[in-house]
N, C-alpha and C. Protein backbone atom coordinates (compact mmCIF):
# COMPACT_ATOMS: atom_id res chain seq x y z
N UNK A 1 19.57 -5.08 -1.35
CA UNK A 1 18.45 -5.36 -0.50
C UNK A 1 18.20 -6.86 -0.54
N UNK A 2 17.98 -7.16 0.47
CA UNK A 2 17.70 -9.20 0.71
C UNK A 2 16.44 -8.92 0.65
N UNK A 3 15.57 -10.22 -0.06
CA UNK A 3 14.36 -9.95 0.29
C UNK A 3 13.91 -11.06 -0.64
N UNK A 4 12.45 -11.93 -0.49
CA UNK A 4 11.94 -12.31 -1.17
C UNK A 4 10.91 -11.97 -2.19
N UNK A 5 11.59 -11.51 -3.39
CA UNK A 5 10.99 -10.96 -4.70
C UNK A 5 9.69 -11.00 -5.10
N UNK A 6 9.18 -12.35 -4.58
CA UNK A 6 7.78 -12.97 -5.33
C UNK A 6 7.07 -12.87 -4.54
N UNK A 7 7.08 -12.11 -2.99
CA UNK A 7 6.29 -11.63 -2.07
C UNK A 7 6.15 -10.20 -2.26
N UNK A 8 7.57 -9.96 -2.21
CA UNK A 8 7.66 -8.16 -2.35
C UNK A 8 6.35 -7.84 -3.49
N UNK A 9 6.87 -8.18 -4.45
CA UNK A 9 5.98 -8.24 -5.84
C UNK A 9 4.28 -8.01 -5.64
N UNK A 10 4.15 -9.13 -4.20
CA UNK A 10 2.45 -9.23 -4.30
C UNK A 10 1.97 -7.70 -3.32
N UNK A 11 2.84 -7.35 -2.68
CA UNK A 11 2.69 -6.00 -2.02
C UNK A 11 2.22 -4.81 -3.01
N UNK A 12 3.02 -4.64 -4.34
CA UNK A 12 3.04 -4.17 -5.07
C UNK A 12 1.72 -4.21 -5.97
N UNK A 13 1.75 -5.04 -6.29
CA UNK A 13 0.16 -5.65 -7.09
C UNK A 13 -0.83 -5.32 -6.29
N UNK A 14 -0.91 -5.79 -4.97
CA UNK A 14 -2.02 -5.49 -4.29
C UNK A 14 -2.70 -4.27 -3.88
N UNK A 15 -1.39 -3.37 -4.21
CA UNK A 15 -1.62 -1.38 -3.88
C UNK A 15 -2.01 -1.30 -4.91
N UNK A 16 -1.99 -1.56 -6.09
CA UNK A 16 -1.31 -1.14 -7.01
C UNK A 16 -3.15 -1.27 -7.82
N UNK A 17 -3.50 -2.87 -7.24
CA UNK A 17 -4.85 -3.09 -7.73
C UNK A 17 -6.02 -2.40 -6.31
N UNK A 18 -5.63 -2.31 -5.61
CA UNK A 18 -6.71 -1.84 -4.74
C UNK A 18 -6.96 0.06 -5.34
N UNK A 19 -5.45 0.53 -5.58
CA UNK A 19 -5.26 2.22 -6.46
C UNK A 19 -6.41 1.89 -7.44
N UNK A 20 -6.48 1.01 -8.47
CA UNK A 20 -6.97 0.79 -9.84
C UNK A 20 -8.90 0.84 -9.23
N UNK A 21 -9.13 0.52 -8.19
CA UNK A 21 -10.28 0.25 -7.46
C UNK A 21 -10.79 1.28 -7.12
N UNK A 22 -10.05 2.13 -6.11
CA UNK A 22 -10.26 2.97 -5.59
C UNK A 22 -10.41 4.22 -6.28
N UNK A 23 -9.92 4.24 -7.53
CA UNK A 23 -9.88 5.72 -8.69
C UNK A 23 -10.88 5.18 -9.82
N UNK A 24 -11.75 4.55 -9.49
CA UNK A 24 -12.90 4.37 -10.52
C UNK A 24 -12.32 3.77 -11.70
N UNK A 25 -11.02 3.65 -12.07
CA UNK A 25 -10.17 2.91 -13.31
C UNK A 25 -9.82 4.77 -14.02
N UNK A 26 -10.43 5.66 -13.20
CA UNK A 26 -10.04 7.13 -14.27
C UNK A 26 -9.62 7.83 -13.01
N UNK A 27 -8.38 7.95 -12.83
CA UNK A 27 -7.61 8.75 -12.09
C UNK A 27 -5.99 8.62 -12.17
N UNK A 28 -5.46 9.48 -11.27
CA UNK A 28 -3.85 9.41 -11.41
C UNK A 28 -3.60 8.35 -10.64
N UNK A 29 -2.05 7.74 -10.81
CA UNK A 29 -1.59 7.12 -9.71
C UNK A 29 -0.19 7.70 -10.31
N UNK A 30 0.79 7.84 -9.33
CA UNK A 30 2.00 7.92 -9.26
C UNK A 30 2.93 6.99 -8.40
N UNK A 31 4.10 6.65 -8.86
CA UNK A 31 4.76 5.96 -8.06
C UNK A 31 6.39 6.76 -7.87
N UNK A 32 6.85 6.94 -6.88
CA UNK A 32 8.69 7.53 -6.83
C UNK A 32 8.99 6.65 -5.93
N UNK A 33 10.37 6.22 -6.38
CA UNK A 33 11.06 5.73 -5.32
C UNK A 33 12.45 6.73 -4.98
N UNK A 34 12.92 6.35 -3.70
CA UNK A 34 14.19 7.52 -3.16
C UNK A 34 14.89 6.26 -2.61
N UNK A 35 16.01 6.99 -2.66
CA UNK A 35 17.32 6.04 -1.60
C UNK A 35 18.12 7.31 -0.88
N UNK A 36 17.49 6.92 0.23
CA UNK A 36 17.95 8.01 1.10
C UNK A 36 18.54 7.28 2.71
N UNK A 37 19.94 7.32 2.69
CA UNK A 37 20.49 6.96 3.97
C UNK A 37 20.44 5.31 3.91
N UNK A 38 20.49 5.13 3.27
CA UNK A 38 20.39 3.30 2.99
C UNK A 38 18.83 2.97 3.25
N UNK A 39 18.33 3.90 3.23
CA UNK A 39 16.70 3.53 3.66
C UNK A 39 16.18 3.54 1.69
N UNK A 40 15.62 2.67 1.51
CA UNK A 40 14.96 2.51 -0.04
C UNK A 40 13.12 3.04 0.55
N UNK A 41 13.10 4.20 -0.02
CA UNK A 41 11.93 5.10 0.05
C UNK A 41 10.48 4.82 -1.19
N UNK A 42 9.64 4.04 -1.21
CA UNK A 42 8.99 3.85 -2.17
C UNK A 42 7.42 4.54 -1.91
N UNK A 43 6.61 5.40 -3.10
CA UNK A 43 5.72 6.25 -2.74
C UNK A 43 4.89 5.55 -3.53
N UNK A 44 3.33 5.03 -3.23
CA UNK A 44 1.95 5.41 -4.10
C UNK A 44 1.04 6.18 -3.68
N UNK A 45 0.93 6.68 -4.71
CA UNK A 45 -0.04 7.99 -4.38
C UNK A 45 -1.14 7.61 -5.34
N UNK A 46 -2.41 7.89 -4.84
CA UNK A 46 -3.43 7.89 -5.91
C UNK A 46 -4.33 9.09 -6.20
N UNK A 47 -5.17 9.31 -6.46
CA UNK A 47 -6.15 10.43 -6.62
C UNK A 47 -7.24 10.03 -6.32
N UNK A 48 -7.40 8.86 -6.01
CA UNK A 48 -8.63 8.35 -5.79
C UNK A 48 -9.52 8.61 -4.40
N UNK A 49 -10.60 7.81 -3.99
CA UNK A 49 -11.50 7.78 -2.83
C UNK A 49 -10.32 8.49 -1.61
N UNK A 50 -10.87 9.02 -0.62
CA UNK A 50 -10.07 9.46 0.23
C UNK A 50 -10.50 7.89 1.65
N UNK A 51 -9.26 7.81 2.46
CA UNK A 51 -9.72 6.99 3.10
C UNK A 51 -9.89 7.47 4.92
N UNK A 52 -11.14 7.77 5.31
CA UNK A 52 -11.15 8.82 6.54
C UNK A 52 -10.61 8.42 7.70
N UNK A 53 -10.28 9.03 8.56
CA UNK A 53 -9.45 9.30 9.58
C UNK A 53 -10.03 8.04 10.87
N UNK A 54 -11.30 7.67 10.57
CA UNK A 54 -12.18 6.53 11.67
C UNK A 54 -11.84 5.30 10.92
N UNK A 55 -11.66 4.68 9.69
CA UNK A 55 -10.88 3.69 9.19
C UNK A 55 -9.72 3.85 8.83
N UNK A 56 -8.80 4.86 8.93
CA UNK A 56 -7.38 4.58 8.77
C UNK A 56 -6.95 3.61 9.54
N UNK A 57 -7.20 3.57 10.38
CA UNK A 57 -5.93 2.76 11.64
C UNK A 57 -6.62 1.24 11.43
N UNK A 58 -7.35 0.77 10.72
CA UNK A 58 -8.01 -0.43 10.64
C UNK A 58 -7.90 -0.99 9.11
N UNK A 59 -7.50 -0.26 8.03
CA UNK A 59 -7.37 -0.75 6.55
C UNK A 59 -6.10 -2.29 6.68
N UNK A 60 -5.46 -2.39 7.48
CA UNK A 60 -4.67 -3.07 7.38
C UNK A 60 -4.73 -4.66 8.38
N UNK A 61 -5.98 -4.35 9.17
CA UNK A 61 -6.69 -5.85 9.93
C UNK A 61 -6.92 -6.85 8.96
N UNK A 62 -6.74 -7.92 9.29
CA UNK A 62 -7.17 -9.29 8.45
C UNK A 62 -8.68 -8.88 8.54
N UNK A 63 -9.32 -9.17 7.00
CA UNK A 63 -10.62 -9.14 6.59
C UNK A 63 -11.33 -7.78 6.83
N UNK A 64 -10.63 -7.11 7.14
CA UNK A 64 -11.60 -5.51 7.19
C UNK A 64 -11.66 -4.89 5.64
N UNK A 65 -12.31 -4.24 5.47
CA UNK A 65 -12.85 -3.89 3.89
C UNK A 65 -14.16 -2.80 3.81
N UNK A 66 -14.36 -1.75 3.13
CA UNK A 66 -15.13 -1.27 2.90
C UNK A 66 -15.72 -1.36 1.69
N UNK A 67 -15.02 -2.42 0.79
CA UNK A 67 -16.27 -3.24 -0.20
C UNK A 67 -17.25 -3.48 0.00
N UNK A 68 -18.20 -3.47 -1.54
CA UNK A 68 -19.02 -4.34 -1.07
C UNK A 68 -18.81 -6.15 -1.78
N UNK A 69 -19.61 -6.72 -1.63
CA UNK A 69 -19.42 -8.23 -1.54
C UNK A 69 -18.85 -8.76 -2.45
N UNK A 70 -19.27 -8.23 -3.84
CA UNK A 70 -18.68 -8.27 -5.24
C UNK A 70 -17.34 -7.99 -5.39
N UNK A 71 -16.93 -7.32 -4.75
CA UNK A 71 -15.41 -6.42 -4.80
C UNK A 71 -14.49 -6.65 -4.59
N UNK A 72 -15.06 -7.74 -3.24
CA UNK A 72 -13.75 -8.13 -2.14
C UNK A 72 -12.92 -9.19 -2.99
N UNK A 73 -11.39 -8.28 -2.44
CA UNK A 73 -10.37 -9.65 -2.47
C UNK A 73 -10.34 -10.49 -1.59
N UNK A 74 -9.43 -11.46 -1.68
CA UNK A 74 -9.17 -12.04 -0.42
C UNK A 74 -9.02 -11.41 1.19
N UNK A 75 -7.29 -11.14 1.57
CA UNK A 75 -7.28 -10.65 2.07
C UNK A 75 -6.60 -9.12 2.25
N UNK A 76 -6.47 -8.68 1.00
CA UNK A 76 -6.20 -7.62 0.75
C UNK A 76 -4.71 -6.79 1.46
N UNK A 77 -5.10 -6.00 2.25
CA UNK A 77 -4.10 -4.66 2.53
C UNK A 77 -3.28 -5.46 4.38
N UNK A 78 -4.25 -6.68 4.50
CA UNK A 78 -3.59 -7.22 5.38
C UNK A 78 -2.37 -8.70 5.25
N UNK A 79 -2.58 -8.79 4.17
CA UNK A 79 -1.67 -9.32 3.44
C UNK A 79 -0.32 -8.36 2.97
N UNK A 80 -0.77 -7.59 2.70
CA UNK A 80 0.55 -6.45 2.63
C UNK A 80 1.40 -6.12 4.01
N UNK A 81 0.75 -6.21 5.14
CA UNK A 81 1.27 -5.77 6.21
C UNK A 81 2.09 -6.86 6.83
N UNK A 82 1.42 -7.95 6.44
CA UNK A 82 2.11 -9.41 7.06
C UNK A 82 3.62 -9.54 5.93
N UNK A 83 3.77 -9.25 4.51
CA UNK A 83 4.65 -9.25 4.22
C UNK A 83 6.34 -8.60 4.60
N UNK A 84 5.16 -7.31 4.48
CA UNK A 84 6.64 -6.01 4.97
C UNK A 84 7.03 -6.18 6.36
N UNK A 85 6.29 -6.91 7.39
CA UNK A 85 6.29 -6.99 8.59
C UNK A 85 7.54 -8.04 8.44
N UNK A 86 7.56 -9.14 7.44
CA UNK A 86 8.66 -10.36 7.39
C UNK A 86 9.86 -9.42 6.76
N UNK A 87 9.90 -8.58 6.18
CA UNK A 87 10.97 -7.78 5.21
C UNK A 87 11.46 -6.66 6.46
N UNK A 88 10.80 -6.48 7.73
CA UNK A 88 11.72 -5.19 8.32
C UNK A 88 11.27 -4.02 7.91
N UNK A 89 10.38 -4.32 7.10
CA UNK A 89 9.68 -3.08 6.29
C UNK A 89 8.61 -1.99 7.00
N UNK A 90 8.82 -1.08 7.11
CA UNK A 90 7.77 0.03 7.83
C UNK A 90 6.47 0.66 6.60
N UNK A 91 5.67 0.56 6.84
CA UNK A 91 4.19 0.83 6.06
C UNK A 91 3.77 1.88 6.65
N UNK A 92 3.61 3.11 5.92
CA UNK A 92 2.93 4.36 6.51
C UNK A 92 1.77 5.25 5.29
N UNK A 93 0.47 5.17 6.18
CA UNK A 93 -0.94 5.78 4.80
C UNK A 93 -0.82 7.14 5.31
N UNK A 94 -1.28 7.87 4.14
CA UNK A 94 -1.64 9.27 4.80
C UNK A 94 -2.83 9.63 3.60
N UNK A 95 -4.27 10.01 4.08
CA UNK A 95 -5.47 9.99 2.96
C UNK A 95 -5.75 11.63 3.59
N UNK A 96 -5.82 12.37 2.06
CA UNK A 96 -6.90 13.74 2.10
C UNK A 96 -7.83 13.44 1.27
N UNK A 97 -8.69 13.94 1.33
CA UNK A 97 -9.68 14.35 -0.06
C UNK A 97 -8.82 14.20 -1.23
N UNK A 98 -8.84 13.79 -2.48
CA UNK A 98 -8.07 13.93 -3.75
C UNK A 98 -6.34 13.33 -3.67
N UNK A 99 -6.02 12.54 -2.39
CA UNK A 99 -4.91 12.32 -2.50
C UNK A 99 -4.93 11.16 -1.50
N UNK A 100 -4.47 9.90 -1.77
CA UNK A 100 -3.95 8.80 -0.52
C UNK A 100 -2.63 8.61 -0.73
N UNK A 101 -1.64 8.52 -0.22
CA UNK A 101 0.15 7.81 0.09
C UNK A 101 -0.18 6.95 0.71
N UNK A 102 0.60 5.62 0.19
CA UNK A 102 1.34 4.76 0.92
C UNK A 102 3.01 4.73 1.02
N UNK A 103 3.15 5.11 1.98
CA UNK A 103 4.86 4.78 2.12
C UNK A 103 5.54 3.91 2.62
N UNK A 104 6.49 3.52 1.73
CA UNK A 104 7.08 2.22 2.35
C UNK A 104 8.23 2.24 2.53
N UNK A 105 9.13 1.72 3.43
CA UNK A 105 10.31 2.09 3.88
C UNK A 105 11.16 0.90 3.81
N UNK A 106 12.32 0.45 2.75
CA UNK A 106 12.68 -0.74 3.05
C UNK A 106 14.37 -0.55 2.97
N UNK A 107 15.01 -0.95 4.06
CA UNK A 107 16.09 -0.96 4.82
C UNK A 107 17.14 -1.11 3.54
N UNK A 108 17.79 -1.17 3.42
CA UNK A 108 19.14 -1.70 1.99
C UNK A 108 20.41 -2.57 3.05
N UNK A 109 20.53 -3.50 2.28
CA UNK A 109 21.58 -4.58 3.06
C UNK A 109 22.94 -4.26 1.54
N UNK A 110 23.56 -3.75 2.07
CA UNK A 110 25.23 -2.85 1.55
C UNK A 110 26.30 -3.99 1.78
């Protein structure tokens, strides 16, 4: 896989700390990755806050946030999108009650 490491990385951190946020610091998180078809398959799942169906399609705008003032990162989950967007990378959420995925889809150069 080509890619710049020390970006990829902040994608990672940034799920990874928004999960740690979102599950009160006491919940699951899981991570799997797959390699399937040259496609590199990477999963977070949390247990945490569910994120509803009227802000899904908007978690990923520059500066949107359902923090409050204290909380906020920078620019958070839109910083993630601008990365994978440079990597070819496809970003897909899916939130129930007791469960959020992020899936990420990143191409393999063979």
């Amino acid at each position: 896989m080509l890619c710049y490491p020390g970006t990829v990385n902040q994608v990672w951190t940034n799920r990874i700390y928004n999960v740690i946020q979102a599950m009160d610091n006491c919940r699951v998180l899981t991570v799997g990755v797959i390699d399937e078809n040259q496609i590199l398959l990477l999963a977070v799942t949390d247990s945490g806050k569910v994120i509803f169906p009227e802000i899904l399609p908007r978690i990923l705008e520059r500066f949107f946030t359902t923090k409050k003032t204290h909380e906020r990162s920078r620019l958070g989950l839109d910083m993630v999108e601008k990365i994978v967007e440079k990597h070819s990378v496809k970003i897909e959420v899916a939130s129930v009650i007791g469960q959020t995925t992020f899936n990420v889809s990143i191409p393999i150069a063979v």
